[in-house]
Protein backbone atom coordinates (compact mmCIF):
# COMPACT_ATOMS: atom_id res chain seq x y z
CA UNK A 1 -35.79 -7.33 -0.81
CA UNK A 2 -35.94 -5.06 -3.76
CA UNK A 3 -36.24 -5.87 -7.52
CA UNK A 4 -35.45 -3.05 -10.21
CA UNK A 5 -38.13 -1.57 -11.79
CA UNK A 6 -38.86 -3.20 -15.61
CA UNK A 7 -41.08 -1.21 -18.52
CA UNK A 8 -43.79 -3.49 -17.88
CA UNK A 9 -43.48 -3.64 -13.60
CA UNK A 10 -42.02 -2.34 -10.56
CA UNK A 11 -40.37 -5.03 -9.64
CA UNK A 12 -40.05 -6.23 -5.86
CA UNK A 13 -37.65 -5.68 -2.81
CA UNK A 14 -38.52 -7.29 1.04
CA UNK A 15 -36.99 -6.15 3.81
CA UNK A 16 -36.50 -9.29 6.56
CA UNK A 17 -37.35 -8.38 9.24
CA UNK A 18 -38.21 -9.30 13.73
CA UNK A 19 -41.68 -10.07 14.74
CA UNK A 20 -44.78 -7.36 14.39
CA UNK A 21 -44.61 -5.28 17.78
CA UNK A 22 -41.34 -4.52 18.21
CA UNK A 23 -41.19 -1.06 17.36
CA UNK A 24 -37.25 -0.80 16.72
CA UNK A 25 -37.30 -3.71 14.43
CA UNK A 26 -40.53 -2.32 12.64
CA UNK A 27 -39.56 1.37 12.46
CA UNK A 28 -35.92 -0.12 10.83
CA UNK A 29 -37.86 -2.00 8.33
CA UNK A 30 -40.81 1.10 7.60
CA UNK A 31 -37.61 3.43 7.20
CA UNK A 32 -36.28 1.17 4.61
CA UNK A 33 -39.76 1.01 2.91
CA UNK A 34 -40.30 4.60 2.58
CA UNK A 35 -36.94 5.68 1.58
CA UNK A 36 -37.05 2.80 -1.20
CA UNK A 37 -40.29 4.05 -2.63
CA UNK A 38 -39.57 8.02 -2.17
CA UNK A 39 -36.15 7.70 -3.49
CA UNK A 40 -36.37 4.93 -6.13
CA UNK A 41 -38.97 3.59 -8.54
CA UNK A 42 -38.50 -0.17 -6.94
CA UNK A 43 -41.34 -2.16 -5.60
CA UNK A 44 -41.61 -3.19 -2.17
CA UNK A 45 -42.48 -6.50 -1.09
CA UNK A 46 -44.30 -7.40 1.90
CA UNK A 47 -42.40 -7.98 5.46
CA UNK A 48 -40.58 -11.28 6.12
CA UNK A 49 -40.91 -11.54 9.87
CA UNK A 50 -38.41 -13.79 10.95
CA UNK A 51 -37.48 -12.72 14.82
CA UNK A 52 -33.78 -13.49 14.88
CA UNK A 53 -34.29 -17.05 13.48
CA UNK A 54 -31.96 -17.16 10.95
CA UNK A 55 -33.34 -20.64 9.29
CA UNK A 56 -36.44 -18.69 8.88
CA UNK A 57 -34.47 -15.83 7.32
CA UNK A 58 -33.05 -18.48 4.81
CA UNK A 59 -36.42 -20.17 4.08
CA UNK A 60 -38.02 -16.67 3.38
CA UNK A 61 -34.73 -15.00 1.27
CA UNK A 62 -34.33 -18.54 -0.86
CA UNK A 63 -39.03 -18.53 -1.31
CA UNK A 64 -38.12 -14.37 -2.85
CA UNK A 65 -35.68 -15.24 -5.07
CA UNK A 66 -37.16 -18.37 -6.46
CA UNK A 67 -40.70 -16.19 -6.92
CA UNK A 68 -39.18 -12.70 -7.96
CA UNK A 69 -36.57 -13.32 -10.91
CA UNK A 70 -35.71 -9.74 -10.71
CA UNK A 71 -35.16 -9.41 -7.17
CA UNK A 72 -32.64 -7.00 -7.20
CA UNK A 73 -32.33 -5.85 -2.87
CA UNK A 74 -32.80 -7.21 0.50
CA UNK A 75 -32.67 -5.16 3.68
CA UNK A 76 -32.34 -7.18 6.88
CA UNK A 77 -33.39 -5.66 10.20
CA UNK A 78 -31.12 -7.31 12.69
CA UNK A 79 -28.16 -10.05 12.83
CA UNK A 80 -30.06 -13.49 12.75
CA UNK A 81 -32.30 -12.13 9.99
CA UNK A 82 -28.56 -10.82 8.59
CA UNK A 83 -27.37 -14.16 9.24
CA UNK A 84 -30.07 -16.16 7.32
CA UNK A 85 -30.54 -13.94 4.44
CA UNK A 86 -26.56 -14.14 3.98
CA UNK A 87 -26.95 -17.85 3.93
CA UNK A 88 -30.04 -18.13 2.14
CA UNK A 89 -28.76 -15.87 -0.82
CA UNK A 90 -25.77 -17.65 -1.03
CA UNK A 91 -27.42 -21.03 -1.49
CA UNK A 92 -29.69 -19.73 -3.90
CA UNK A 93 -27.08 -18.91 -5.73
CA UNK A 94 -28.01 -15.09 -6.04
CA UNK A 95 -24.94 -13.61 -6.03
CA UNK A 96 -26.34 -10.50 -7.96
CA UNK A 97 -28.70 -9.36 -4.70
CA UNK A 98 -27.70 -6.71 -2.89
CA UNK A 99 -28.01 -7.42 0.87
CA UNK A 100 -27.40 -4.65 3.21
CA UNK A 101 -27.63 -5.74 6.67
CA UNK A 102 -28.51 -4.07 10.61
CA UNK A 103 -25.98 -4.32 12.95
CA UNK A 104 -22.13 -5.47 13.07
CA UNK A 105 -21.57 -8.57 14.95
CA UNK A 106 -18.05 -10.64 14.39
CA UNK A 107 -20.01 -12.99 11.91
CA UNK A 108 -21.39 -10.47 9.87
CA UNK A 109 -18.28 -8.46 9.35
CA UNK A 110 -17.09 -11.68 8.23
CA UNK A 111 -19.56 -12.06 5.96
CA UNK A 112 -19.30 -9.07 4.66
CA UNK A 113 -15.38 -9.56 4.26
CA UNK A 114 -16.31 -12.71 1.92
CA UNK A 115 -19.41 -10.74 0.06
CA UNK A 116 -22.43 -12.33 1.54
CA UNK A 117 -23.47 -8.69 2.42
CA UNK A 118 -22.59 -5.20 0.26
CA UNK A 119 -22.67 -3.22 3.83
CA UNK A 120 -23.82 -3.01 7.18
CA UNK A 121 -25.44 -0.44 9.27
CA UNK A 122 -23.14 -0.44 11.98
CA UNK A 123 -24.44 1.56 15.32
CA UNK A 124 -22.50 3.33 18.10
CA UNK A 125 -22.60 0.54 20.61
CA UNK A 126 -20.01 2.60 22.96
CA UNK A 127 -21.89 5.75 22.93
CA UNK A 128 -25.46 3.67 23.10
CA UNK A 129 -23.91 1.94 26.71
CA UNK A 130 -21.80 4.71 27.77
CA UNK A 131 -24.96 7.65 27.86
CA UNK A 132 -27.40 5.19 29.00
CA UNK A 133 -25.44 4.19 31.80
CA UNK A 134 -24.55 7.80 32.22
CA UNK A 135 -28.22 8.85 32.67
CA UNK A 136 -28.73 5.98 35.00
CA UNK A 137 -26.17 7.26 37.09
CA UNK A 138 -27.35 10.49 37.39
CA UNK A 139 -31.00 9.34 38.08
CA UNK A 140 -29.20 6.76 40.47
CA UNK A 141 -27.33 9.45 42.71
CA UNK A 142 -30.01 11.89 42.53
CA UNK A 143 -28.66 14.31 40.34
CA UNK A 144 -32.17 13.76 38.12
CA UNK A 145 -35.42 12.78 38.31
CA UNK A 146 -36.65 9.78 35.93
CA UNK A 147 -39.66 11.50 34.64
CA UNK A 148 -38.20 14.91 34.31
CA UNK A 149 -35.88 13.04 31.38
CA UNK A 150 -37.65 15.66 28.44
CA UNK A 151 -35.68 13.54 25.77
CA UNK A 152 -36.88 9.64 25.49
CA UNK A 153 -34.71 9.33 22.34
CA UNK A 154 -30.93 10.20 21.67
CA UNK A 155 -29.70 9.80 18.17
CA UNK A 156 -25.51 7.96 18.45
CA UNK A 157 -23.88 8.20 15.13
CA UNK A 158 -23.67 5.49 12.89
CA UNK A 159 -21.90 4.38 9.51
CA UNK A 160 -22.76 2.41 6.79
CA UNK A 161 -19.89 -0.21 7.04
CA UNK A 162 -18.46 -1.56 3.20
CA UNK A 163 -15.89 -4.13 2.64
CA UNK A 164 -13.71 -1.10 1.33
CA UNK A 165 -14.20 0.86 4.57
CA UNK A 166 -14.19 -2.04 7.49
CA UNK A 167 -11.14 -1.97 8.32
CA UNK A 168 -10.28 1.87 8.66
CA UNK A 169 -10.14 3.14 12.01
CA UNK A 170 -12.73 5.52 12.13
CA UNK A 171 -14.93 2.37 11.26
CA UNK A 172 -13.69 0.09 14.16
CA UNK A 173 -16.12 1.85 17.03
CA UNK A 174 -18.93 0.74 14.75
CA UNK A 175 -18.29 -2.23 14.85
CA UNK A 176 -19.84 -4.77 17.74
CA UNK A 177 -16.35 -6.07 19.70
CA UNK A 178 -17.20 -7.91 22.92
CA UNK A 179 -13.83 -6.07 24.66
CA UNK A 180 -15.68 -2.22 25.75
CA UNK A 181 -12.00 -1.75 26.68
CA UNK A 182 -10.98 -1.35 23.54
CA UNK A 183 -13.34 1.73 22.73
C-alpha cells in the first residue's frame, strides 16, 4: 500500500502479499518495493502476508487504511490477495486507493471493469504453458538433456491491463480464460 509523501512524512504504501518463502510471490512484492522507493518519494509499509486468503487480505487492507489516513497505493501479489484487498478497500470505503493487482482471473477483470482495481498485471499464460510444455517435450523425446537447460528463467511478455485497455484485442491473451483453445 502506498501513501503520498506529506512536508512533514513519507507517507506509507504495503504491498499484500503470499507467505515468506515463496520466492515468486516475494520477488513480485521486493520489485514493487524498490521501484516505489527508487522512482517515487512514497513510503513503504511493511509486507501483508496473506497466502491467497482473501479474508486475510481484507482484514489487513481495511487495519492500513484505518491506521494510514494518507494511504494513497496498494500492490497485491496474486488473485486472493487481489480479491481481498478489492473487497476490503471497498468496504472501507477508500475509493481514493489505488490498487493495482497480479494476475487476471475472470473475477478480477470484473473487478476491475466496476473499479475495485486501477489495473492488473496480466501475464502470458499461453506462452508460460505452451514453452514449458515445449521444453518438456524435447527433454521427454530426447532431443535435450534436463541439466544441460543453460536458461532456468524465460521472460513471456506481459501488459499492464486498465479498464480503458481490457477489452482490446491485443489485451485478450493476457488475460487468464480457462478455454487454451481460444489462444
Amino acid at each position: 500500500m502506498v501513501h503520498w509523501p506529506s512536508i512533514a512524512r513519507r507517507p506509507p504504501r504495503v504491498p499484500v502479499t503470499d507467505s515468506p518463502g515463496n520466492a515468486l510471490q516475494s520477488d513480485r512484492a521486493k520489485g514493487f518495493k524498490d521501484a516505489v522507493e527508487k522512482n517515487s518519494r512514497l513510503k513503504v509499509l511493511k509486507y501483508q502476508y496473506v497466502g491467497g486468503d482473501a479474508a486475510k487480505a481484507a482484514q489487513a487492507v481495511t487495519a492500513a487504511t484505518s491506521a494510514n489516513s494518507d494511504l494513497k497505493l496498494v500492490f497485491s501479489t496474486n488473485i486472493g490477495a487481489g480479491t481481498g484487498v478489492a473487497g476490503g478497500l471497498t468496504s472501507a470505503g477508500a475509493h481514493d486507493v489505488v490498487h493495482i493487482g497480479y494476475d487476471t482471473s475472470k473475477a478480477q477483470v470484473e473487478a476491475l471493469r466496476s473499479g475495485a482495481y486501477d489495473a492488473l498485471i496480466g501475464q502470458s499464460p499461453y506462452q508460460m504453458g505452451y514453452q514449458s510444455m515445449e521444453l518438456m517435450g524435447q527433454i521427454l523425446n530426447g532431443e535435450k538433456k534436463a541439466d544441460s537447460v543453460g536458461e532456468k528463467t524465460v521472460h513471456t511478455p506481459w501488459k499492464l491491463i486498465t479498464a480503458d485497455n481490457v477489452k482490446d484485442a491485443d489485451s485478450a491473451k493476457f488475460l487468464y480464460n480457462a478455454d487454451c483453445s481460444a489462444n
